[in-house]
N, C-alpha and C. Protein backbone atom coordinates (compact mmCIF):
# COMPACT_ATOMS: atom_id res chain seq x y z
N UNK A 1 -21.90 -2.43 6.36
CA UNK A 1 -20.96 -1.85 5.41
C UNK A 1 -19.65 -1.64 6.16
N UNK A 2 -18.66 -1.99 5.61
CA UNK A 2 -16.98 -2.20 6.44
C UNK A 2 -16.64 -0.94 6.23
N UNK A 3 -15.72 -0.63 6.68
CA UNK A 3 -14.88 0.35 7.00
C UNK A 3 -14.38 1.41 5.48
N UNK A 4 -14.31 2.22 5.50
CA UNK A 4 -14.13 2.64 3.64
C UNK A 4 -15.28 2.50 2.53
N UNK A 5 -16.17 1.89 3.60
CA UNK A 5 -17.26 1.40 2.30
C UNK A 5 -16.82 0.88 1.04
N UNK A 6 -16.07 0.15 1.47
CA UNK A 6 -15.70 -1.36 0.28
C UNK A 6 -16.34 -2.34 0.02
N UNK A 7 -17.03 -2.70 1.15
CA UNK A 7 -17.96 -3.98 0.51
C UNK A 7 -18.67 -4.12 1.75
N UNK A 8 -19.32 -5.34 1.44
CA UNK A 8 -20.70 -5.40 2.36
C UNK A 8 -20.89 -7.31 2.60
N UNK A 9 -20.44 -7.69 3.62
CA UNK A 9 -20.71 -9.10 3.65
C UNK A 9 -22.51 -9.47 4.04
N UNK A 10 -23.08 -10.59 3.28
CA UNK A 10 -24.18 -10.47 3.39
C UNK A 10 -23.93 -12.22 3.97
N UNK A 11 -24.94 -12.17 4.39
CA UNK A 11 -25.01 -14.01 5.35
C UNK A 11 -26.08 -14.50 5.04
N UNK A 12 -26.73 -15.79 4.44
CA UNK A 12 -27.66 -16.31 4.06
C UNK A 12 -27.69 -17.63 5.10
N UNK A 13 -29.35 -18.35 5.22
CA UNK A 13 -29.42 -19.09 5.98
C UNK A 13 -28.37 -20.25 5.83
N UNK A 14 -28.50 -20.64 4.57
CA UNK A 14 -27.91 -21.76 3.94
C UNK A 14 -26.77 -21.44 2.73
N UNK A 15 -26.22 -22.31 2.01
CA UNK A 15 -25.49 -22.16 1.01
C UNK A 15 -26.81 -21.57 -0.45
N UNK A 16 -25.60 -21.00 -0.98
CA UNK A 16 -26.65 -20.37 -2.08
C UNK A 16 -26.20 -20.32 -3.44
N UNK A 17 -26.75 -20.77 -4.53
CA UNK A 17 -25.95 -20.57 -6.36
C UNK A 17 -26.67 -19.77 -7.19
N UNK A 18 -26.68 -19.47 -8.10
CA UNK A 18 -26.43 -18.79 -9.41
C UNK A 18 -27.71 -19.70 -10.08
N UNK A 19 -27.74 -20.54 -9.48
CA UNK A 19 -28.67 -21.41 -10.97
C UNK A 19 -29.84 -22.40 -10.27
N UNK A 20 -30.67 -22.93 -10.95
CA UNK A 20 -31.65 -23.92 -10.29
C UNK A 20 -31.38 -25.16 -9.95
N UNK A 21 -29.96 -25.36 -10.94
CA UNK A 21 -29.49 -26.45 -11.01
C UNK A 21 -28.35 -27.02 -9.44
N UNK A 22 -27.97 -25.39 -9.22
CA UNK A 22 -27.39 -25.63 -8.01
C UNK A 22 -26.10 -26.05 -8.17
N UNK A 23 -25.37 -25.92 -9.39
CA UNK A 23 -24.19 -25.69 -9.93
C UNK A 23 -23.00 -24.82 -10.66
N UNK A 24 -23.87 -23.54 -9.93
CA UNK A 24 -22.88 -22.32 -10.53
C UNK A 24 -22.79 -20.99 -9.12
N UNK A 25 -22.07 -20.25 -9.11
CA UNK A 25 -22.19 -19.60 -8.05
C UNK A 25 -22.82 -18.01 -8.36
N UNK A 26 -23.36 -17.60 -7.38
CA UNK A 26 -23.58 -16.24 -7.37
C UNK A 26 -22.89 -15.20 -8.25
N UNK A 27 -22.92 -14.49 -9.18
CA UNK A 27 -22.42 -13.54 -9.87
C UNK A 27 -23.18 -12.15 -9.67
N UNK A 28 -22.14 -11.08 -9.64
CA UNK A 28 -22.79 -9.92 -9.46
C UNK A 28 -23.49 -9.36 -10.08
N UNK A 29 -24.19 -9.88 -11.20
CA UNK A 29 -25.27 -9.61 -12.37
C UNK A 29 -26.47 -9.71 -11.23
N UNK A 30 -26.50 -11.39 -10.86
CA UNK A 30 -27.67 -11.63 -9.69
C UNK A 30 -28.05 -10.52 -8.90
N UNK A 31 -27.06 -10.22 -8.44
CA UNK A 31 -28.01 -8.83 -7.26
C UNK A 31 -28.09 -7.54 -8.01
N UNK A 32 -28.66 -6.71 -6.79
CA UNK A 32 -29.39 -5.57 -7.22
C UNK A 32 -28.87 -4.56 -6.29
N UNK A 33 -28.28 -3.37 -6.23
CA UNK A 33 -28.31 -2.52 -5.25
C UNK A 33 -28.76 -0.85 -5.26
N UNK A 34 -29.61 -0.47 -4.43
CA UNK A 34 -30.35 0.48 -4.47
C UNK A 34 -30.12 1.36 -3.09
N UNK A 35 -29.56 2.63 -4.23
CA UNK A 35 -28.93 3.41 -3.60
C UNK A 35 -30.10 4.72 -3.15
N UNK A 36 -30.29 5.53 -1.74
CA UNK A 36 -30.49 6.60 -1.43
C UNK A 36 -29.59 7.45 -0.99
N UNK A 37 -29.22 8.46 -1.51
CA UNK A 37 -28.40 10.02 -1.52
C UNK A 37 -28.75 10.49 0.02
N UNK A 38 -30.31 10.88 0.54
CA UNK A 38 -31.11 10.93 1.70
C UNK A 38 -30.34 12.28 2.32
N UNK A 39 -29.51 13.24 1.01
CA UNK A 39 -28.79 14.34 1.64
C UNK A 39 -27.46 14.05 1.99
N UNK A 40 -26.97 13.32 1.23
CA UNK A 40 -25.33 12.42 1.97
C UNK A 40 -24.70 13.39 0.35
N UNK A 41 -22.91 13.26 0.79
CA UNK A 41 -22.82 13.56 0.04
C UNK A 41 -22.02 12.75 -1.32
N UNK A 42 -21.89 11.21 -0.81
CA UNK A 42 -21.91 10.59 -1.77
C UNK A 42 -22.86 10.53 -3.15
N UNK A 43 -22.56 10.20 -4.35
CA UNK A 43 -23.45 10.27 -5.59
C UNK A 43 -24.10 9.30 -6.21
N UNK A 44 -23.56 7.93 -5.56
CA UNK A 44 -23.63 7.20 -6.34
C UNK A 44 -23.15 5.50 -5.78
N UNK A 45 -23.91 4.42 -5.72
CA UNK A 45 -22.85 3.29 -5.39
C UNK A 45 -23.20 1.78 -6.29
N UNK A 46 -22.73 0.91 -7.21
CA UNK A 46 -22.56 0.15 -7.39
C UNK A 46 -21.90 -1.29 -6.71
N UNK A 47 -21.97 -2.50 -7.58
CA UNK A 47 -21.83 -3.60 -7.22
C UNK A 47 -20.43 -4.05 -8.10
N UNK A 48 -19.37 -4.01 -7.94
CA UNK A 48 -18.14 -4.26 -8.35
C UNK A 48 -18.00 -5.71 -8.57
N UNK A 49 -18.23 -6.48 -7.67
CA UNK A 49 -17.59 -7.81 -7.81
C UNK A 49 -18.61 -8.44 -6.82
N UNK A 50 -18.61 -10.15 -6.69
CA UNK A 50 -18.68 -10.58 -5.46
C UNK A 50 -17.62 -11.84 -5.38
N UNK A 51 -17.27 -11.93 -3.99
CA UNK A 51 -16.18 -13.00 -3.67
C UNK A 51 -16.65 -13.64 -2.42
N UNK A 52 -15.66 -14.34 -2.07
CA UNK A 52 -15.57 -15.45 -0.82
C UNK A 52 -15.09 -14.08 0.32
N UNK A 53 -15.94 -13.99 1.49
CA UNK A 53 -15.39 -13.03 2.54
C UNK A 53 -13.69 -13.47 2.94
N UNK A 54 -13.01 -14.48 3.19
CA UNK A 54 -12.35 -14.87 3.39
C UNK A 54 -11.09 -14.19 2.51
N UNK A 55 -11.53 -13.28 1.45
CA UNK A 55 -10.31 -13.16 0.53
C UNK A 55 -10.56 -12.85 -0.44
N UNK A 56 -10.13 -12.10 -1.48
CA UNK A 56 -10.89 -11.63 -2.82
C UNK A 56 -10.88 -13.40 -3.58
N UNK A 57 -11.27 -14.31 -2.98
CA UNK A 57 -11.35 -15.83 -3.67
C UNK A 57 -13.22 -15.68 -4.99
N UNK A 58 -12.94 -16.08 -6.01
CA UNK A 58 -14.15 -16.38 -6.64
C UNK A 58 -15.23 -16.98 -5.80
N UNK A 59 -16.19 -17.27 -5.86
CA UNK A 59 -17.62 -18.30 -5.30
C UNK A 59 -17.28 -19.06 -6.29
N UNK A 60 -17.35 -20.29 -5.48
CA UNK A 60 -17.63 -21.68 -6.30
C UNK A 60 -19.16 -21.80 -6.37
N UNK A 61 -19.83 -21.67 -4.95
CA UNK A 61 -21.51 -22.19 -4.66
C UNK A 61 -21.59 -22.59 -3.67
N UNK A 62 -22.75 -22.27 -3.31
CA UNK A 62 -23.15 -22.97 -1.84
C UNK A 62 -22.65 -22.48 -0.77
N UNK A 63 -22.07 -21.19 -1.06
CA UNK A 63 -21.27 -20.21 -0.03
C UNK A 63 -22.81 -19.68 0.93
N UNK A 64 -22.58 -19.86 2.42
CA UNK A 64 -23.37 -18.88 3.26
C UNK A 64 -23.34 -17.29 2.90
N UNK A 65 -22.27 -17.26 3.10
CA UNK A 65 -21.80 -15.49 3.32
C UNK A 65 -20.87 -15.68 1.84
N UNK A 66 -21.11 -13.99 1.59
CA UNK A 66 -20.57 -13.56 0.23
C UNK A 66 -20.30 -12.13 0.99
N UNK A 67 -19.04 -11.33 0.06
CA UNK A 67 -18.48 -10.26 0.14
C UNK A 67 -19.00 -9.84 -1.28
N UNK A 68 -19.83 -8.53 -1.09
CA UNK A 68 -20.41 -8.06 -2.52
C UNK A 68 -19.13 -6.34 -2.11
N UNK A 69 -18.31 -6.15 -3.33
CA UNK A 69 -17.42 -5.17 -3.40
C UNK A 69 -18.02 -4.67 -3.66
N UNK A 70 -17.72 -2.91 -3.21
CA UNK A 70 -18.73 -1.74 -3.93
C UNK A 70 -18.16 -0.90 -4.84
N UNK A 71 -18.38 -0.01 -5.32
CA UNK A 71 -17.89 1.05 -6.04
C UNK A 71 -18.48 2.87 -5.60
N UNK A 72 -17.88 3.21 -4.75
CA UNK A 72 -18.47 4.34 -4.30
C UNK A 72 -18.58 5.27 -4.75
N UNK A 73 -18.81 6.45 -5.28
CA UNK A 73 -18.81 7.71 -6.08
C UNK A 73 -18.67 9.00 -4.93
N UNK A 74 -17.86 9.79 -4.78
CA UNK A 74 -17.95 10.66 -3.83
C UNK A 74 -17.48 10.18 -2.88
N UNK A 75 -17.63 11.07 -1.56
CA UNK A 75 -17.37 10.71 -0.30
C UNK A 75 -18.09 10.77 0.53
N UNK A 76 -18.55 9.67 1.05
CA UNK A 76 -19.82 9.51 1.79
C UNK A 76 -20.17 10.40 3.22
N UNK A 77 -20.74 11.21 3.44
CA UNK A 77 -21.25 11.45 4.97
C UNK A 77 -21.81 10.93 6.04
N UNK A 78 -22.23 9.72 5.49
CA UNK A 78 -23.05 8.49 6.35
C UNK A 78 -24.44 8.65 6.30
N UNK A 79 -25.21 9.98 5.64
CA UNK A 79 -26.18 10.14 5.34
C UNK A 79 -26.97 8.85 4.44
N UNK A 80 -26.42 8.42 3.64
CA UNK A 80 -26.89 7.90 2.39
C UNK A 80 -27.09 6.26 2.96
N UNK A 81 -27.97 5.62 2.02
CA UNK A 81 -28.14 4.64 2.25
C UNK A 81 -27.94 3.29 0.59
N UNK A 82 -27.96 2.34 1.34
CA UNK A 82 -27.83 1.37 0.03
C UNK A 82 -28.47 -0.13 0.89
N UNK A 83 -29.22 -0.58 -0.47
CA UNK A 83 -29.98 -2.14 0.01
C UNK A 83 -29.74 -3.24 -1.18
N UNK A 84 -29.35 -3.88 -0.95
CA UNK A 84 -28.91 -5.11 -1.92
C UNK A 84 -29.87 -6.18 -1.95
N UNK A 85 -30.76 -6.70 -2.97
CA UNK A 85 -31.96 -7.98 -3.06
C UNK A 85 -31.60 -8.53 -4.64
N UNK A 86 -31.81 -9.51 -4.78
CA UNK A 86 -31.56 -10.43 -5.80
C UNK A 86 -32.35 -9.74 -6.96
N UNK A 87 -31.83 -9.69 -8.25
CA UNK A 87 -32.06 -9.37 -9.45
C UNK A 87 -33.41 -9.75 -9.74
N UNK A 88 -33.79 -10.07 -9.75
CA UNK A 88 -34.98 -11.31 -10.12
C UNK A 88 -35.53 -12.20 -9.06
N UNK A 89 -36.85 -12.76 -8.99
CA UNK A 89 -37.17 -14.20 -8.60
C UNK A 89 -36.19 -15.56 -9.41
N UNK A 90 -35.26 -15.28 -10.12
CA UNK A 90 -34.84 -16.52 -10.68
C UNK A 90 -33.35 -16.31 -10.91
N UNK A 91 -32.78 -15.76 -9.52
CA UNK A 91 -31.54 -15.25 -9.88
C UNK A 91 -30.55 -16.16 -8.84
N UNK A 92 -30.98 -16.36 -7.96
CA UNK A 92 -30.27 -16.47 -6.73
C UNK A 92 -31.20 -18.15 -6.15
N UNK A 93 -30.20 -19.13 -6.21
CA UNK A 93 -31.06 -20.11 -5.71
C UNK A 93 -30.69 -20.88 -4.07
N UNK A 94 -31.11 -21.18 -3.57
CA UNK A 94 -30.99 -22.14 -2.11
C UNK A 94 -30.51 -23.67 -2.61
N UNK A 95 -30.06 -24.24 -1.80
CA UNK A 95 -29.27 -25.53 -1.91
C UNK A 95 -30.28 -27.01 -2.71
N UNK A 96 -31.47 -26.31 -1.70
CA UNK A 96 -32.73 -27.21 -2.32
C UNK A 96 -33.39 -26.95 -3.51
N UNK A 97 -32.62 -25.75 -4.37
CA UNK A 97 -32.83 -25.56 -5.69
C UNK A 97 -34.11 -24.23 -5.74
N UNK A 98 -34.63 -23.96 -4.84
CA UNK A 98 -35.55 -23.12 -4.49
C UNK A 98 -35.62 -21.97 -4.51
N UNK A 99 -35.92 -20.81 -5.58
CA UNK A 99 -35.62 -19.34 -5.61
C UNK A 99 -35.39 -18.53 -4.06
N UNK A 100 -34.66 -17.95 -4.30
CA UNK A 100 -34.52 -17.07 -3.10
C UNK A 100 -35.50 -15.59 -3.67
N UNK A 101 -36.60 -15.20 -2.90
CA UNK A 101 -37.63 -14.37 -3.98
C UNK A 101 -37.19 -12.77 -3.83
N UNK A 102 -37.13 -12.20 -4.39
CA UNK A 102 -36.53 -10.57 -4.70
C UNK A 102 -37.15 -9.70 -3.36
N UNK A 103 -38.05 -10.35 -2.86
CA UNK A 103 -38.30 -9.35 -1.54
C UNK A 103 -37.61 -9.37 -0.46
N UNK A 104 -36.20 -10.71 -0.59
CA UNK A 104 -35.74 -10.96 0.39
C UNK A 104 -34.76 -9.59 -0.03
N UNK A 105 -34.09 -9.18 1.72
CA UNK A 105 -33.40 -7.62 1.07
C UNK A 105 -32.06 -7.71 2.66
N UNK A 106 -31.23 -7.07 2.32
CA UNK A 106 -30.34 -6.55 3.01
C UNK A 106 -30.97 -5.46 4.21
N UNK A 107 -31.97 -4.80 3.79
CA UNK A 107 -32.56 -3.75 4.59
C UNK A 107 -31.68 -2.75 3.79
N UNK A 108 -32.20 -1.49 4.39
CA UNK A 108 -31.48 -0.42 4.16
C UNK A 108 -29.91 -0.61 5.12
N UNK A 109 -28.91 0.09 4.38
CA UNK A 109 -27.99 -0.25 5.41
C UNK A 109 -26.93 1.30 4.87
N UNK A 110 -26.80 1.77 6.37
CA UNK A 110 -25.92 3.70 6.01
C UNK A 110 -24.04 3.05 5.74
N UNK A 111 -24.09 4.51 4.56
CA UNK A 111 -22.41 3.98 3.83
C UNK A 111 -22.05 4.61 5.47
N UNK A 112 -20.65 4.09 5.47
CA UNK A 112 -20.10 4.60 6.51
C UNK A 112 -19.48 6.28 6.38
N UNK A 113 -19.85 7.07 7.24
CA UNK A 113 -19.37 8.78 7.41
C UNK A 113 -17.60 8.60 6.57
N UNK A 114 -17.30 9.08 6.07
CA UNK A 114 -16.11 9.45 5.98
C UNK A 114 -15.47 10.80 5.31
N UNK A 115 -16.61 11.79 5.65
CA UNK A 115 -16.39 13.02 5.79
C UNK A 115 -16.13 14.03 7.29
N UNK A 116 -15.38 14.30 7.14
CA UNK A 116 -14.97 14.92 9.19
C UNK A 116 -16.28 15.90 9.40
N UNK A 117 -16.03 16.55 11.01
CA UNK A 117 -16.67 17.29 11.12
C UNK A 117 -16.17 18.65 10.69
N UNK A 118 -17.63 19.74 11.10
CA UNK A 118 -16.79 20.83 10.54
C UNK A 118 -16.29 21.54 11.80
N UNK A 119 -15.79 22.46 12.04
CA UNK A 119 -15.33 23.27 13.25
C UNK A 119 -15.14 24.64 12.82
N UNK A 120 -15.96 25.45 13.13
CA UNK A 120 -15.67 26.79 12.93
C UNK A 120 -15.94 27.96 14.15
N UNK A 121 -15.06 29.06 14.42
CA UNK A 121 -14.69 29.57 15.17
C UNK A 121 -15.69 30.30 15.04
N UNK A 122 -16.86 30.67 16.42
CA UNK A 122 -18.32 31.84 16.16
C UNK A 122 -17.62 33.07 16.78
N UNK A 123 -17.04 33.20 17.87
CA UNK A 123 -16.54 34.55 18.05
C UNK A 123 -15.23 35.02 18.02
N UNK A 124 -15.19 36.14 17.30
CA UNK A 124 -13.96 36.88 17.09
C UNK A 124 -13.48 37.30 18.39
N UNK A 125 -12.02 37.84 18.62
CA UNK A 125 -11.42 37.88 19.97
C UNK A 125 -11.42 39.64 19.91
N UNK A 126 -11.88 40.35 20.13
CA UNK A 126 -11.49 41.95 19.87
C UNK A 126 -10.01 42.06 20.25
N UNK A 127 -9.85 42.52 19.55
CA UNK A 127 -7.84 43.07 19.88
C UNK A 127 -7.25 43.63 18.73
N UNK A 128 -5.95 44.05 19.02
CA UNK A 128 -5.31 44.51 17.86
C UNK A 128 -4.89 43.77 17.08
N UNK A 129 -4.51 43.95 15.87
CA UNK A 129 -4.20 42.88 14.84
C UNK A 129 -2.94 43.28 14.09
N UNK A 130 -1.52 42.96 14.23
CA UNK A 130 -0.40 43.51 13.80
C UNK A 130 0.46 42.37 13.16
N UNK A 131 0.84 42.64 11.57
CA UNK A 131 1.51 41.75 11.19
C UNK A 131 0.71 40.36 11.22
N UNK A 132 -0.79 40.17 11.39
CA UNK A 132 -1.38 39.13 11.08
C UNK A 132 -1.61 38.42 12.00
N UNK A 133 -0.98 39.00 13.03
CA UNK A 133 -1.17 38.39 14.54
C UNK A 133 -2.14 39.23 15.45
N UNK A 134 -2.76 38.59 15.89
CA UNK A 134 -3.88 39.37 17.17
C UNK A 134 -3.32 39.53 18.24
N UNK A 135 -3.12 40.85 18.78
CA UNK A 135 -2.79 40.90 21.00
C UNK A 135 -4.24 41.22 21.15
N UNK A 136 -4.34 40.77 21.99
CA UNK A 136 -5.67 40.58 23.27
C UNK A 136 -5.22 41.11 24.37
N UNK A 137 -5.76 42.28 25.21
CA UNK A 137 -5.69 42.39 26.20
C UNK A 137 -6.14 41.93 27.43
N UNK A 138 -6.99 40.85 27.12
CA UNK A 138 -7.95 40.56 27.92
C UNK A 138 -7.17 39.04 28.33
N UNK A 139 -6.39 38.89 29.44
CA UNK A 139 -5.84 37.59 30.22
C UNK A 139 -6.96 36.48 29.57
N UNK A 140 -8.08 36.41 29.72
CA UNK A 140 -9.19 35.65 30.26
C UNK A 140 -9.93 35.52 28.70
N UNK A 141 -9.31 35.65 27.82
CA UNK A 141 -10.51 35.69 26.95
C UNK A 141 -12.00 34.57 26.43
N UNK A 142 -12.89 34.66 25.99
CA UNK A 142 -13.87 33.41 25.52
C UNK A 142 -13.55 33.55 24.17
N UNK A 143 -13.61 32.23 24.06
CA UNK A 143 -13.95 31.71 22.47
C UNK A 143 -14.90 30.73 21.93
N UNK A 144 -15.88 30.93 21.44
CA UNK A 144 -16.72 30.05 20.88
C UNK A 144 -16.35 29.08 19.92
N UNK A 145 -16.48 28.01 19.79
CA UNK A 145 -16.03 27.13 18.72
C UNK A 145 -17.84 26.25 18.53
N UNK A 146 -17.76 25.96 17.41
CA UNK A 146 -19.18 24.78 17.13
C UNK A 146 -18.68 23.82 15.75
N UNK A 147 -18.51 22.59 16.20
CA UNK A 147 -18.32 21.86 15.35
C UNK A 147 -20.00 20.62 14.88
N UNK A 148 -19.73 20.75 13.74
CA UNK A 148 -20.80 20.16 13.55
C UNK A 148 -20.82 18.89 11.81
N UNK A 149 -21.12 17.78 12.25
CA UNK A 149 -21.64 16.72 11.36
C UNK A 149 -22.70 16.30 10.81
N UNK A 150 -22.91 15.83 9.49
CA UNK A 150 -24.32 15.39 9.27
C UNK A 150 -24.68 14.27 9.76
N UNK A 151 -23.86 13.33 9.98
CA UNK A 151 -24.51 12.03 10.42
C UNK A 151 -24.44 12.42 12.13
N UNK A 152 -23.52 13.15 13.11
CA UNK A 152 -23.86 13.10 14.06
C UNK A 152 -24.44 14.19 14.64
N UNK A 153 -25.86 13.90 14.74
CA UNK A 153 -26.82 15.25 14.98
C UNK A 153 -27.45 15.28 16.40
N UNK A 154 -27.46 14.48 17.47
CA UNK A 154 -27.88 14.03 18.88
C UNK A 154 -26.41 14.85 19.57
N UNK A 155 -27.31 15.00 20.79
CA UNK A 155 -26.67 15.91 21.83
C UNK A 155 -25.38 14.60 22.18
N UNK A 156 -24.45 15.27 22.30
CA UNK A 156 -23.06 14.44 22.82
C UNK A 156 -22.58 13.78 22.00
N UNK A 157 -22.82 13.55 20.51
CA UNK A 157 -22.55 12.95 19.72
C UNK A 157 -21.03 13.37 19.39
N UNK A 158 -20.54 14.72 19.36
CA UNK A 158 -19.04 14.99 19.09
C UNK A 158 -18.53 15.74 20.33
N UNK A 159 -17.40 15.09 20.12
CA UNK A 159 -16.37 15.79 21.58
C UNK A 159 -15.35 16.91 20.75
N UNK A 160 -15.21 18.20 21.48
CA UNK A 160 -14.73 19.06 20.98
C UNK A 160 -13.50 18.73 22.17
N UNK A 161 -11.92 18.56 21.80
CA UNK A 161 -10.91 18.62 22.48
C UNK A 161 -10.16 19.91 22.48
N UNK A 162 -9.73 20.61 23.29
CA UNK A 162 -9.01 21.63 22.85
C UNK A 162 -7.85 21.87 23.92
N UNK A 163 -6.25 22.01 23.60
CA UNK A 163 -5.13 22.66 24.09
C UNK A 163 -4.74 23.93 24.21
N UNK A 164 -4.87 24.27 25.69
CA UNK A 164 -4.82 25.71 25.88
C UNK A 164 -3.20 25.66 27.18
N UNK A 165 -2.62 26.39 26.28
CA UNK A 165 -1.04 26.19 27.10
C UNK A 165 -0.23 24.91 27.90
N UNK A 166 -1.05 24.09 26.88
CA UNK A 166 -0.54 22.52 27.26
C UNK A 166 -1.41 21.91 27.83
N UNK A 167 -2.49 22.09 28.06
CA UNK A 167 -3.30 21.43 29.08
C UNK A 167 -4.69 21.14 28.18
N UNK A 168 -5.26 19.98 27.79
CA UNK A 168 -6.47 19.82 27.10
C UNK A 168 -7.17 20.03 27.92
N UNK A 169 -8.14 20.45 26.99
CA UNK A 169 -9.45 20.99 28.30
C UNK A 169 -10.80 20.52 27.15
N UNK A 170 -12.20 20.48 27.68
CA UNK A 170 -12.90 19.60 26.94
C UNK A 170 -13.76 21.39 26.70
């Protein structure tokens, strides 16, 4: 799944059509896509179009690779998943005229994250608070910060950067 979760290029062994006859091309009726939520917070994803990867160009036939456009609902966390397999046993044919059979599948494949992390501040600084501003007496103070993602849940997975009087410090 590309970048934005726009579409999804799929690659077949051979050239592939629409018909038995082996004279029409793939249409997005043919496929199928099956969406899991899996706790993401996207809602929802459809099959918009399909084209030539090369370019929003129509399929003539016999194309290897196809660009199937999506339609996303929400904004994905990367949680969620989506698998694309042919409509039917009689949807999608091979060059030699030969069904391509509905168990053939994309696999599961995750929308891409495009929700940030979160970052929230765990400890308060004790000090006075005047005009909305905090003094601290304390030169040296700690501050806790924990940022946290759904798709990145493994140790080291997010880098917390932070600028303290000009100087990033990790």
């Amino acid at each position: 799944v590309f970048t934005a979760n726009t579409h999804i290029d799929i690659t077949f062994s051979a050239g592939v059509f629409g018909n038995a006859s082996a004279s029409a091309p793939i249409e997005a009726g043919d496929l199928e896509i099956s969406f899991s939520q899996n706790a993401g917070t996207a809602t929802a994803v459809s099959i918009a179009s399909v084209v030539n990867p090369a370019g929003n160009i129509p399929l003539v036939g016999d194309e290897s690779v196809i660009r199937v456009l999506l339609n996303v609902t929400g904004i994905p966390n990367g949680l969620e998943t989506i698998e694309i397999t042919p409509v039917s046993s009689t949807s999608i044919f091979s060059r030699s005229t030969t069904p391509i059979p509905v168990t053939e599948t994309t696999g599961a494949k995750f929308l891409r994250d495009l929700t940030p992390p979160i970052v929230t501040i765990i400890t308060d600084i004790s000090g006075n608070e005047v005009g909305g501003m905090k003094h601290v007496n304390d030169n040296t103070p700690t501050l806790s910060i924990k940022a946290v993602d759904a798709k990145s849940t493994d140790a080291d997975d997010l880098t917390l950067i932070c600028e303290v009087n000009g100087v990033t410090v990790n």
